[in-house]
Structures are given as C-alpha cells and as structure tokens.
C-alpha atoms as a PDB file:
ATOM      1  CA  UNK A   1      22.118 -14.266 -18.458  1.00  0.00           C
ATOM      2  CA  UNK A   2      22.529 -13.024 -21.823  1.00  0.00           C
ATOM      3  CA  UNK A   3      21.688  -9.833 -23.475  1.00  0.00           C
ATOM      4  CA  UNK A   4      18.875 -11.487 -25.163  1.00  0.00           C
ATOM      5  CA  UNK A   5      17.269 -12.498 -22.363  1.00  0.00           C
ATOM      6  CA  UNK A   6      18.223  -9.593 -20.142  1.00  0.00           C
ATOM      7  CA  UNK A   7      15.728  -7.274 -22.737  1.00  0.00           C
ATOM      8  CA  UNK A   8      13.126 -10.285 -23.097  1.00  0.00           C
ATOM      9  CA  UNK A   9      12.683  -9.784 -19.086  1.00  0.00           C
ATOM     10  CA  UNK A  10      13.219  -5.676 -19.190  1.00  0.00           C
ATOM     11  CA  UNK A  11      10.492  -5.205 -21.519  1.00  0.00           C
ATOM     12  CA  UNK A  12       8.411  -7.898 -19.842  1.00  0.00           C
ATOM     13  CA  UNK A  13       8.653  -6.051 -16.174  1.00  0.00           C
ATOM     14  CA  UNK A  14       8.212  -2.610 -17.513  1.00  0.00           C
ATOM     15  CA  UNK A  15       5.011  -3.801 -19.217  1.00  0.00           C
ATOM     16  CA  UNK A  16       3.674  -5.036 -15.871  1.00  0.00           C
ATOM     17  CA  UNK A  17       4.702  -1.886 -14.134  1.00  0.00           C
ATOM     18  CA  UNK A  18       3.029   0.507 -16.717  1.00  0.00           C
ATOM     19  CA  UNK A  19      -0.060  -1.649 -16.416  1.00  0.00           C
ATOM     20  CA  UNK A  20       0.260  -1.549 -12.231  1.00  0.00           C
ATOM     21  CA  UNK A  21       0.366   2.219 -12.565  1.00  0.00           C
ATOM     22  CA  UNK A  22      -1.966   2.716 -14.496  1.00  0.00           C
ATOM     23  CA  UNK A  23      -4.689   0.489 -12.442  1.00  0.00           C
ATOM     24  CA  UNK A  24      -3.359   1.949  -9.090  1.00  0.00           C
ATOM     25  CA  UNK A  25      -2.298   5.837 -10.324  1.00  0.00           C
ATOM     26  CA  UNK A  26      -3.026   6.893 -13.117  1.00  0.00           C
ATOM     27  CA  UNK A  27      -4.874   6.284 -16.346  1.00  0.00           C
ATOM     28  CA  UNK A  28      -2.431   7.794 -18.814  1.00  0.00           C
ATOM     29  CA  UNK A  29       0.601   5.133 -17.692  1.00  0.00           C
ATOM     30  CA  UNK A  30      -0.931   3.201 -20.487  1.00  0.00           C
ATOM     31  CA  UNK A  31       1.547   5.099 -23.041  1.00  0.00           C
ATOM     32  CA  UNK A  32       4.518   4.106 -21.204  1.00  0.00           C
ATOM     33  CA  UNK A  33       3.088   0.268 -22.007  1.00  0.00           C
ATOM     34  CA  UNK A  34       2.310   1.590 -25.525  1.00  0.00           C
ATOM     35  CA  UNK A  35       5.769   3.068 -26.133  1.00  0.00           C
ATOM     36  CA  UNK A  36       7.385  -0.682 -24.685  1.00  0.00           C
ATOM     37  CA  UNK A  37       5.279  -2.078 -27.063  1.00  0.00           C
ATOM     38  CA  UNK A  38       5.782   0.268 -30.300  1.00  0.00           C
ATOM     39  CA  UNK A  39       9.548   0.164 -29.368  1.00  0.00           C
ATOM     40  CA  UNK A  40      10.107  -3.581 -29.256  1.00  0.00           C
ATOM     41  CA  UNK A  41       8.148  -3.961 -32.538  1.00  0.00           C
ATOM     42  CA  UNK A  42      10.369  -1.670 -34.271  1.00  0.00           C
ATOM     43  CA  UNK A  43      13.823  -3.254 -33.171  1.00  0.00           C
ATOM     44  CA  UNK A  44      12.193  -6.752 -34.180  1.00  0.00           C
ATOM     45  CA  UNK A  45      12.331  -4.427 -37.698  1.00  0.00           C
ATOM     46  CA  UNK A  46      15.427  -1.987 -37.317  1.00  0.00           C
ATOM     47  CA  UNK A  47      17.305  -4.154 -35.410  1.00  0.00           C
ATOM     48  CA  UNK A  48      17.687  -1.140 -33.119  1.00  0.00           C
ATOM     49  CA  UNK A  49      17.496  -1.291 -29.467  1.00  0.00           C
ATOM     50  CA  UNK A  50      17.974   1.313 -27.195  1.00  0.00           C
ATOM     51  CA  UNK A  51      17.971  -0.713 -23.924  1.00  0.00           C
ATOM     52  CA  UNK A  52      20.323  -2.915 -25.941  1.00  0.00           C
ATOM     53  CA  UNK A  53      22.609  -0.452 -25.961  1.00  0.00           C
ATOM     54  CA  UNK A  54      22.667   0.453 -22.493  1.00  0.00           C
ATOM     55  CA  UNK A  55      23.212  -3.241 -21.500  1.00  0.00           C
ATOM     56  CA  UNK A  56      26.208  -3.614 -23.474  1.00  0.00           C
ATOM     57  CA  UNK A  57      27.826  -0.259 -21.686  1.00  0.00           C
ATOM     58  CA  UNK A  58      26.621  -2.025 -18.252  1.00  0.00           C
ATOM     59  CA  UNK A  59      28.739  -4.910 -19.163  1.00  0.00           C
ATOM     60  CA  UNK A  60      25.945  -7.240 -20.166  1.00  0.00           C
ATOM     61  CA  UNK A  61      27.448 -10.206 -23.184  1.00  0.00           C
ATOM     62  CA  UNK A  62      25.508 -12.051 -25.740  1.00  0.00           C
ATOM     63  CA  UNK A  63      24.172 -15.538 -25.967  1.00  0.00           C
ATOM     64  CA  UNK A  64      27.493 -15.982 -28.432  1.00  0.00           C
ATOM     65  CA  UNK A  65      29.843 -13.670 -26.443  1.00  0.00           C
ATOM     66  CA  UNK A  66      28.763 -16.477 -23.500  1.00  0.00           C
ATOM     67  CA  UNK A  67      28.973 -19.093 -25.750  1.00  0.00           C
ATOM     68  CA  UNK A  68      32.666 -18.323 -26.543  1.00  0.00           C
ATOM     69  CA  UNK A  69      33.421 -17.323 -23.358  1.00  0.00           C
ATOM     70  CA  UNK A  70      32.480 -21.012 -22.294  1.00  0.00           C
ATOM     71  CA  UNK A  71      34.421 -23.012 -25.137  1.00  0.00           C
ATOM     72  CA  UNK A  72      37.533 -21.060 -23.590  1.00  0.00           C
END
C-alpha cells in the first residue's frame, strides 16, 4: 500500500475513533477529530504532513517509489 493511501486510511480510522470516544467516554474527544481534521486541511495547503513523516521512517514507499520498484 502506498504512503498515500496508508494516511488516506490513518486519518480515516482516527476520525472514527475520536468520534467512538467521544459517544462512549467522553465529550471533549471531539478535538482530537477536530485537530485530524484542521491537520489534514493544512497539509492539503503546506504540503506538510506529520504522519507522513513518520511513515517514511517506518519504511512505508510512495505510489511512484512502488511504481518504480515494479518497472524493475
């Protein structure tokens, strides 16, 4: 799976797990789904990605790492 798509399903599943918590715990989970949110709006803007970053180091390629990797 590439990096792209690794983030797409990150920030997906920590948006329904913020919203679980905060129906079964606690009301102010809400700003963990509010900081997913603010944060993937600015790296649509920056380019910036924190969770990016942490892929990469985890060994996680690109769609055109992959791509390369298969033309090889």
């Amino acid at each position: 799976m590439s990096l792209e798509r690794v983030i797409m399903a990150f920030a997906g599943f920590m948006v329904l797990l913020s919203l679980a918590l905060t129906a079964w715990l606690d009301h102010n989970f809400i700003w963990l789904t509010v900081f997913v949110g603010a944060n993937l709006l600015q790296s649509a803007f920056t380019g910036f990605c924190p969770a990016a970053m942490l892929f990469k180091k985890l060994g996680v390629k690109t769609a055109t790492e992959l791509a390369i990797l298969q033309k090889e």
